[in-house]
Protein backbone atom coordinates (compact mmCIF):
# COMPACT_ATOMS: atom_id res chain seq x y z
CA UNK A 1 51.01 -3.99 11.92
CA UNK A 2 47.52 -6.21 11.46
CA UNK A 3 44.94 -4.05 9.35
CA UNK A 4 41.94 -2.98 11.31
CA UNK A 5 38.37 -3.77 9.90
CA UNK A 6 35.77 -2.12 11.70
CA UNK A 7 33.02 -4.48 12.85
CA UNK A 8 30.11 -2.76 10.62
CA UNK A 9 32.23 -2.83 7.31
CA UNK A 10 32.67 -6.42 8.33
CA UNK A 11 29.21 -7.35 8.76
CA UNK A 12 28.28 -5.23 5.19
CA UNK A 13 31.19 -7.34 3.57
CA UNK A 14 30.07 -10.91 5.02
CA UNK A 15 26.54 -10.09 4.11
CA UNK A 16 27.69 -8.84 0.50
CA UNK A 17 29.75 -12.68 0.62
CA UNK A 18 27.23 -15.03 1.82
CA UNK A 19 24.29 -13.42 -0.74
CA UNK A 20 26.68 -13.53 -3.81
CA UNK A 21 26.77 -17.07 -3.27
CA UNK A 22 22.85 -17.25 -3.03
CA UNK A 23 22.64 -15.16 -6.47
CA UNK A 24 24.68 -17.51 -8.34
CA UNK A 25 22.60 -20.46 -7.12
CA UNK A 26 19.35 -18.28 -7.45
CA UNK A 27 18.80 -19.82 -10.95
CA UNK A 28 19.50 -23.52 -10.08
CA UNK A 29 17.02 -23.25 -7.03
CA UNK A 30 14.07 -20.94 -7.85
CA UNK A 31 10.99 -22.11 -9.38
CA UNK A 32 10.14 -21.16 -13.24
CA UNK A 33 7.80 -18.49 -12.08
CA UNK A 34 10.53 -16.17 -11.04
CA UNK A 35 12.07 -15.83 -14.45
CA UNK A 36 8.71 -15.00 -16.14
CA UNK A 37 9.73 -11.16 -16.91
CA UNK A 38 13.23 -12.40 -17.38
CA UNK A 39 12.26 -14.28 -20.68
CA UNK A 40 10.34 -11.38 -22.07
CA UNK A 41 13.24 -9.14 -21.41
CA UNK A 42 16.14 -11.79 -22.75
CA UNK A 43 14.02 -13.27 -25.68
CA UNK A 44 12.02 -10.01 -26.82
CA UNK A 45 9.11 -12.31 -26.82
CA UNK A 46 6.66 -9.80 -28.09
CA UNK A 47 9.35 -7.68 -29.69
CA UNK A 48 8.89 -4.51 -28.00
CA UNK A 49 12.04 -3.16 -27.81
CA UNK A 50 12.64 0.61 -27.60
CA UNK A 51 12.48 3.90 -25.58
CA UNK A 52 9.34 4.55 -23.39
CA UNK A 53 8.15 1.67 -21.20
CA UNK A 54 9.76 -0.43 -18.65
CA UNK A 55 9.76 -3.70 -20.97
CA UNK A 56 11.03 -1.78 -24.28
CA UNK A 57 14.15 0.23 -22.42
CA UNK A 58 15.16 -2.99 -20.06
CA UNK A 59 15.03 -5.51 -23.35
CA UNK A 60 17.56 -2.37 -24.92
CA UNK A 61 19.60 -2.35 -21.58
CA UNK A 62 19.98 -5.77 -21.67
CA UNK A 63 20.73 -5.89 -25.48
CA UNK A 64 23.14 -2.93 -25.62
CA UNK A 65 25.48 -4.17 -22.70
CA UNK A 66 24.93 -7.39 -24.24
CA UNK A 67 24.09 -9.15 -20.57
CA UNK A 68 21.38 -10.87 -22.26
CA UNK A 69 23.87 -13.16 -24.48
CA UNK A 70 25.49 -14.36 -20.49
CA UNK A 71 24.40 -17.21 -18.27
CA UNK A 72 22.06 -15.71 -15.65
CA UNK A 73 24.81 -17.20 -12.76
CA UNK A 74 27.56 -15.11 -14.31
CA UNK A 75 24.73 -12.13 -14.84
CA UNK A 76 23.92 -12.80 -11.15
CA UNK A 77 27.82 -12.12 -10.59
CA UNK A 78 27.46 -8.66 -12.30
CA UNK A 79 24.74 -7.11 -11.01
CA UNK A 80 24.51 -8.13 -7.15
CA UNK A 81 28.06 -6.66 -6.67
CA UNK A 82 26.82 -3.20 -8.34
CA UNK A 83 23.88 -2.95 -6.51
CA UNK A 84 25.76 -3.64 -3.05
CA UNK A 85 28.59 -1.09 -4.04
CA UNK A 86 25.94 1.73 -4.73
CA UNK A 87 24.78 0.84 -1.07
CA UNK A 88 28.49 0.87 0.22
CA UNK A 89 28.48 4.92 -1.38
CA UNK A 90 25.95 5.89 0.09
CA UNK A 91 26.69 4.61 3.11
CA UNK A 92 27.63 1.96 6.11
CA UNK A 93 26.13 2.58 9.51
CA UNK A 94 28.15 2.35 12.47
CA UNK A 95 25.81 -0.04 14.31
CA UNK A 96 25.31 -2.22 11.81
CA UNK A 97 26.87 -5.04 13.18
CA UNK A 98 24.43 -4.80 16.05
CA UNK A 99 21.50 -7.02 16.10
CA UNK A 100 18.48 -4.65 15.91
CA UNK A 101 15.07 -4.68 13.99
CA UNK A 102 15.99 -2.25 11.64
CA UNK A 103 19.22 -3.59 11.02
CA UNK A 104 17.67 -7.39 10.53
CA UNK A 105 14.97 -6.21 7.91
CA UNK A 106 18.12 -4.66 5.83
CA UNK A 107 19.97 -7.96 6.36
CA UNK A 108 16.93 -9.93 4.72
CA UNK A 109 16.43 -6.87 1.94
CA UNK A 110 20.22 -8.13 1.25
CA UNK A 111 18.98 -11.95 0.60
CA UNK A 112 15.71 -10.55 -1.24
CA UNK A 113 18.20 -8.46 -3.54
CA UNK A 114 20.00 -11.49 -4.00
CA UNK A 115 17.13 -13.27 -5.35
CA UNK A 116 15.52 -10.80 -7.55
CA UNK A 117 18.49 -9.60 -9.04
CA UNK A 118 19.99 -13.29 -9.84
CA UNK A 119 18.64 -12.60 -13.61
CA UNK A 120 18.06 -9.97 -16.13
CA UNK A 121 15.58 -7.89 -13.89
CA UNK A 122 13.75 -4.17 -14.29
CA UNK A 123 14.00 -4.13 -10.76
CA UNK A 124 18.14 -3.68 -11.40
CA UNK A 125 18.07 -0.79 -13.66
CA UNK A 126 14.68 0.72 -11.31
CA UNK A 127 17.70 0.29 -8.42
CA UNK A 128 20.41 2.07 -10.20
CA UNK A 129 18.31 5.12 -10.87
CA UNK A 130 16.42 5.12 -7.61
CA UNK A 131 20.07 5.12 -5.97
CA UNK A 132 20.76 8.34 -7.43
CA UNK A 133 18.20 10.04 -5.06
CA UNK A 134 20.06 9.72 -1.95
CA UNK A 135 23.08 11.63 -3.35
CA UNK A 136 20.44 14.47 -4.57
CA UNK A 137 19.20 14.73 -0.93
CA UNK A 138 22.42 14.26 0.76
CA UNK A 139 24.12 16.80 -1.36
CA UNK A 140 25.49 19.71 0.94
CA UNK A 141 26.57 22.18 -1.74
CA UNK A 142 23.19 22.66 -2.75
CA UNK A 143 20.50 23.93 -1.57
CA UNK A 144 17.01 22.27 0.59
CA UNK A 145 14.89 23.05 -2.28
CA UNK A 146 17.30 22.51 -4.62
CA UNK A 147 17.60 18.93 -3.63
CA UNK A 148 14.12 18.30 -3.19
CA UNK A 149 12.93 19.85 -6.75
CA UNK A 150 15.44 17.49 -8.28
CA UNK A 151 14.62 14.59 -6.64
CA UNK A 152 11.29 14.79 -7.58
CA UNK A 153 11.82 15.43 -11.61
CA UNK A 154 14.28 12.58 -11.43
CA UNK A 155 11.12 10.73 -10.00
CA UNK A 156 8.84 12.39 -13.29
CA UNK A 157 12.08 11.71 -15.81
CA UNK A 158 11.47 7.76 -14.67
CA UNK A 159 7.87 7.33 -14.57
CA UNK A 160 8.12 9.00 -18.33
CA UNK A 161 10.56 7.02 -19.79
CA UNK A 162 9.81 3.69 -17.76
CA UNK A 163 7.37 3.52 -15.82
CA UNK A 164 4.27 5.89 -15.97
CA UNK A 165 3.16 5.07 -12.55
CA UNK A 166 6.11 7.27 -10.52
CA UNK A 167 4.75 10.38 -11.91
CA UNK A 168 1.75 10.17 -9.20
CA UNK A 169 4.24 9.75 -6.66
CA UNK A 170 5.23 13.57 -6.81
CA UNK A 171 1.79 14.50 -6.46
CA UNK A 172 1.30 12.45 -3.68
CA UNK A 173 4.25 13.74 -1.60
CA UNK A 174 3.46 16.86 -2.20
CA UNK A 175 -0.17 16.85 -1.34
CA UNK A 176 1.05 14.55 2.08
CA UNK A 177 3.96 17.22 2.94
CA UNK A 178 1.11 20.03 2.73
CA UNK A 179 -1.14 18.19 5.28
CA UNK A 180 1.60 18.11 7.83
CA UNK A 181 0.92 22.04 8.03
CA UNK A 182 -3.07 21.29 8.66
CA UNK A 183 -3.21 21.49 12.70
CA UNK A 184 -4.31 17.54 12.85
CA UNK A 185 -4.43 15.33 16.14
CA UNK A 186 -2.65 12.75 14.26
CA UNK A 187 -0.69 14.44 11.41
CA UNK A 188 0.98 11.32 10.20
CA UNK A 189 -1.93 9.09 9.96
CA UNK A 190 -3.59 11.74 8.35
CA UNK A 191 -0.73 12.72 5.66
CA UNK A 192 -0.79 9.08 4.60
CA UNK A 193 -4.72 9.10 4.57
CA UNK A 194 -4.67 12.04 2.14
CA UNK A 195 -1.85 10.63 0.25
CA UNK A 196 -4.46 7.45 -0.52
CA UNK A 197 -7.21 9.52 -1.27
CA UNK A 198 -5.34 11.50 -3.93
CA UNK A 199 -4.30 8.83 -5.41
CA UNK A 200 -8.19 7.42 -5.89
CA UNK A 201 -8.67 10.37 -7.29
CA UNK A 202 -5.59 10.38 -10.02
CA UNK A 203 -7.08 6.76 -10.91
CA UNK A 204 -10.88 8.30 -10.77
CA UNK A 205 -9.45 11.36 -13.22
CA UNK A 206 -7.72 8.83 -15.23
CA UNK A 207 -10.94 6.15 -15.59
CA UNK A 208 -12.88 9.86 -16.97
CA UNK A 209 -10.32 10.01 -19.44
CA UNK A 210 -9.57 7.04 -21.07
CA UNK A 211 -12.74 4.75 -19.91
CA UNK A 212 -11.08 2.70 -17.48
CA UNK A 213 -9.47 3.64 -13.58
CA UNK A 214 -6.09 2.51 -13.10
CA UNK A 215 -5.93 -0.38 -10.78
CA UNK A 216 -9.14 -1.54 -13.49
CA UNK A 217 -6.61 -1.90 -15.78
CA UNK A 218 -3.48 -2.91 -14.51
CA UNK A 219 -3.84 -5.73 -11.31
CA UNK A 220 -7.87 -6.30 -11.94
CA UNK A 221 -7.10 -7.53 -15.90
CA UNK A 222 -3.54 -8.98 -15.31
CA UNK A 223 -5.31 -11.22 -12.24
CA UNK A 224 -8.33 -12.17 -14.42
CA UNK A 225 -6.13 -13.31 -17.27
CA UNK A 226 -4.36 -16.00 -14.49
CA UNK A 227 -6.26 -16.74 -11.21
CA UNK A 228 -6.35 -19.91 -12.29
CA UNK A 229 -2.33 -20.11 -12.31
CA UNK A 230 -0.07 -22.23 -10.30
CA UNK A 231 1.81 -19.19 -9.81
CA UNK A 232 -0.96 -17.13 -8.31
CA UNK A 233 -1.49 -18.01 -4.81
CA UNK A 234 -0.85 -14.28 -3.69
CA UNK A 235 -2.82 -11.97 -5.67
CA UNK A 236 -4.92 -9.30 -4.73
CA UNK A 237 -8.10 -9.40 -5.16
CA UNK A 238 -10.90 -6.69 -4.72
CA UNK A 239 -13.96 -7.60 -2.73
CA UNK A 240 -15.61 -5.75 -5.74
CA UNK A 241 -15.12 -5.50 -8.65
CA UNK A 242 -13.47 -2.48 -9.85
CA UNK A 243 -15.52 -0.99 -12.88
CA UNK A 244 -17.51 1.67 -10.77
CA UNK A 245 -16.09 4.80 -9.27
CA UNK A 246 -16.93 3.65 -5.89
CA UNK A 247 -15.48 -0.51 -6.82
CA UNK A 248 -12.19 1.57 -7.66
CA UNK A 249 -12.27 3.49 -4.55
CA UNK A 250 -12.84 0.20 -2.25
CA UNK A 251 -9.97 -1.45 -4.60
CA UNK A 252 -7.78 1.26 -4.08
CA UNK A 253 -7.85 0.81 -0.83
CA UNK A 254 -7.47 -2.95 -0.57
CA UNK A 255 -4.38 -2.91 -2.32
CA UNK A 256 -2.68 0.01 -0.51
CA UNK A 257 -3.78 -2.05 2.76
CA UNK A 258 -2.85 -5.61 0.96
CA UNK A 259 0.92 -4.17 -0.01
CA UNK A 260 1.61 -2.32 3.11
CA UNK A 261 -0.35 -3.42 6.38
CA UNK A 262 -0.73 -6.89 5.11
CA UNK A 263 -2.19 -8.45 8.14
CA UNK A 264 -5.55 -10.19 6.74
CA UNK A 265 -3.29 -11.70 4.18
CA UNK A 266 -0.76 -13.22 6.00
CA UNK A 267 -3.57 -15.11 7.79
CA UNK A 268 -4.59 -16.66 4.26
CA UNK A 269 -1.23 -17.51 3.53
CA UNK A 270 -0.20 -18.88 6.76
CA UNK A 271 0.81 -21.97 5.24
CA UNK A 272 3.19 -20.43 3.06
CA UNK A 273 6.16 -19.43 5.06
CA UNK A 274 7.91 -17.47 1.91
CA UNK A 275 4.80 -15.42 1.73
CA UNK A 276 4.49 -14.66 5.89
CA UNK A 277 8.18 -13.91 5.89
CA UNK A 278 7.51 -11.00 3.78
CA UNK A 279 4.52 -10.21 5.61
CA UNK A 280 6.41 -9.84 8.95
CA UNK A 281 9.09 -8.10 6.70
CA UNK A 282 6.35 -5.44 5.39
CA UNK A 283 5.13 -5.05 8.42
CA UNK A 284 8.13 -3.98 10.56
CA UNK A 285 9.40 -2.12 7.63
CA UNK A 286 6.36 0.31 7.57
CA UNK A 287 5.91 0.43 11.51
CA UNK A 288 9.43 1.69 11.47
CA UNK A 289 9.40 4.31 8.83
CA UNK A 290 5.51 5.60 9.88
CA UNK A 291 7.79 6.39 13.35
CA UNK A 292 10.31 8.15 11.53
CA UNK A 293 7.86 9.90 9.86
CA UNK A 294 6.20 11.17 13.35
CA UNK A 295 9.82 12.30 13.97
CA UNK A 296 10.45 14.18 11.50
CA UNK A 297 7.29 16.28 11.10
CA UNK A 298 8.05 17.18 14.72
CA UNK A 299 10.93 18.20 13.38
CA UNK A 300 11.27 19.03 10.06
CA UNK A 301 14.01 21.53 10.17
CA UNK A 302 16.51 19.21 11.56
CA UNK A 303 15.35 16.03 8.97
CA UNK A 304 14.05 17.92 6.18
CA UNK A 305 15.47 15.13 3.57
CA UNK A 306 14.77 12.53 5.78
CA UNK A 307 11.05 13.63 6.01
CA UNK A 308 11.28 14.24 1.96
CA UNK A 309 13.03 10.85 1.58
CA UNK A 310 9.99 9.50 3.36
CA UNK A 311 7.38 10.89 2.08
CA UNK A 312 8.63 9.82 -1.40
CA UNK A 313 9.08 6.04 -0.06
CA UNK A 314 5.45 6.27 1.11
CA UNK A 315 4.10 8.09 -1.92
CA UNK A 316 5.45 4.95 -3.58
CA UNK A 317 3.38 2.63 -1.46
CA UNK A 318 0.39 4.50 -2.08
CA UNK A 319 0.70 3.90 -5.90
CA UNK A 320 1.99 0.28 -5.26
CA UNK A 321 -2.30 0.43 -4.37
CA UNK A 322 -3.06 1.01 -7.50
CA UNK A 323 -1.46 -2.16 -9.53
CA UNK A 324 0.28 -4.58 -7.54
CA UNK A 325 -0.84 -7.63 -9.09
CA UNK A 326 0.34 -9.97 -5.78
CA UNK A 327 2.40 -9.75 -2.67
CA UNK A 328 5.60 -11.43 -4.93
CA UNK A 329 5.38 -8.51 -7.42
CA UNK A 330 4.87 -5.79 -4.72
CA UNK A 331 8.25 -7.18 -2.44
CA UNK A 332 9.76 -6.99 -5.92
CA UNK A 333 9.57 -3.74 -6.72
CA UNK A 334 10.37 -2.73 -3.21
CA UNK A 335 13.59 -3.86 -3.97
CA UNK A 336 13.85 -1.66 -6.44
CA UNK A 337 13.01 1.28 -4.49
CA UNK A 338 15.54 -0.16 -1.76
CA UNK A 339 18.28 2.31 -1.88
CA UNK A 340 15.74 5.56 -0.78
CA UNK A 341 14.42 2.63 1.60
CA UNK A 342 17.91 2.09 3.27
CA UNK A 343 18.60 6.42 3.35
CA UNK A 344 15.68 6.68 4.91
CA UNK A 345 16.43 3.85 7.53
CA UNK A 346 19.72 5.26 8.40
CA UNK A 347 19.18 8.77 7.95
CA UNK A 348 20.82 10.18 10.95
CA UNK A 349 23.98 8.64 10.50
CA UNK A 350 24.57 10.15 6.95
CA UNK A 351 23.15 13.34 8.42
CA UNK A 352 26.19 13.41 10.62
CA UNK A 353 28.90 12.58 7.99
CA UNK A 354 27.59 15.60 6.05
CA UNK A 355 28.14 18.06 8.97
């Protein structure tokens, strides 16, 4: 008797095949730009190894599971294959052999995995704890709350031990979840307007207290330091500058609309078909999940963890306003966040495995 594959675990197994192969070439093929962090992390360039801080605990990581002492083809040959698996637990959809949007932006996430985990990468171990959430949410022993409340301190646990940033996104879910009570015409683009101007005002509360606002310190310095570079075609840039309350406020903005609804930039970069891929990408990525979002607040018995899973994924892109330095970083640390990404996308067929 010939063993049956089913036509989805096919497709997940191909695509797992085909992207291997571009992960091991990844290092022969990609400019030097891409392995900038990488060389901090493998070399300890400013020795910063440690505990707290994204930098400090990968450069451990790295050193403790010795990784760092392998070719980055052969590292590339570790760490694709456990990112896919934690994908294949939490889950294959049974249509995912069928040519659809949704389906086609995971497809690419696959090749854009492929490329930014090729190397030693924050955006691997940022995967591996992300990919935890999912379980949390999908876990029917517990309960709702249950669920949610951990989900979130897992969120706080990260942004304390690695990167400070993902404690806002809490705050930002939760203030966008209580707006979806408020009796609003539009209740999703208002939850998402909210969620932006709460996080203006972490960055405005932060500025009081230590001098300077958040995205101030983080993309408006890093950019300054190279917008001369080879390497920075695709920053973002505020029309202002960002040393005011109300320059934050405008920059604020411009990055959350930059990173997500990047529309004005893809027609500076239209020469640069990388850079409008992942435009297009964004683009159909957030249409998709602002939809899903509608859905669920219609309702949000039914798809309470979808609608949590969402508004954490969108908390996220709120604070990606704050500091994404350029569109490169920001699809880069999407990939990170990937595994809530793909949940979310395919919620309703876990949902049903659960039952």
């Amino acid at each position: 008797m010939g063993i049956k594959i089913k036509t989805n675990l096919a497709t997940f197994v191909l695509l797992f095949g085909l992207n291997l192969v571009v992960s091991f070439l990844a290092y022969f093929i990609l400019p030097d730009k891409f392995f900038s962090d990488t060389k901090i992390i493998v070399y300890d360039i400013g020795h910063e190894i440690g505990y707290i801080g994204s930098y400090p605990l990968s450069i451990l990581f790295y050193k403790v599971t010795l990784l760092n002492y392998l070719p980055f083809p052969i590292i590339a040959l570790i760490q694709y294959p456990i990112l896919i698996y934690l994908l294949y637990r939490i889950g294959i959809p049974k249509d995912f052999h069928i040519l659809t949007v949704k389906n086609i932006l995971v497809y690419l996430a696959f090749l854009m995995l492929a490329i930014f985990v090729s190397m030693p990468s924050k955006e691997f171990i940022t995967f591996i704890y992300i990919s935890l959430i999912p379980f949390v949410l999908n876990n029917p022993n517990k309960s709702a709350r249950y669920r949610i409340l951990s989900a979130l301190f897992l969120i706080v646990l990260f942004g304390l031990f690695f990167r400070i940033y993902y404690v806002f996104i809490p705050i930002i879910a939760l203030v966008m979840y209580w707006v979806t009570f408020i009796k609003f015409k539009n209740k999703t683009v208002t939850s998402l307007f909210y969620g932006v101007l709460i996080s203006i005002f972490l960055s405005l509360s932060v500025g009081v207290l230590t001098g300077k606002y958040i995205s101030e310190s983080t993309r408006e310095e890093l950019n300054q330091d190279r917008k001369n570079a080879k390497d920075a075609n695709s920053m973002i840039v505020s029309p202002i500058a960002t040393d005011t309350w109300y320059g934050e406020t405008i920059g604020v903005i411009n990055g959350f609309i930059a990173v997500n609804i990047p529309v004005a930039e893809g027609l500076k970069h239209i020469l640069s078909p990388q850079i409008v891929a992942f435009i297009v990408w964004q683009l159909f990525l957030f249409y998709i999940l602002l939809k899903r979002f509608s859905w669920c607040i219609r309702d949000r018995e039914k798809n309470q963890m979808q609608l949590w899973a969402i508004l954490i994924i969108f908390s996220y892109f709120i604070t990606q306003g704050l500091f994404e330095p350029d569109l490169g970083s920001a699809i880069r640390h999407k990939m990170g966040f990937f595994p809530l990404i793909y949940f979310a996308l395919y919620y309703e067929h876990f949902r049903k495995e659960l039952r």
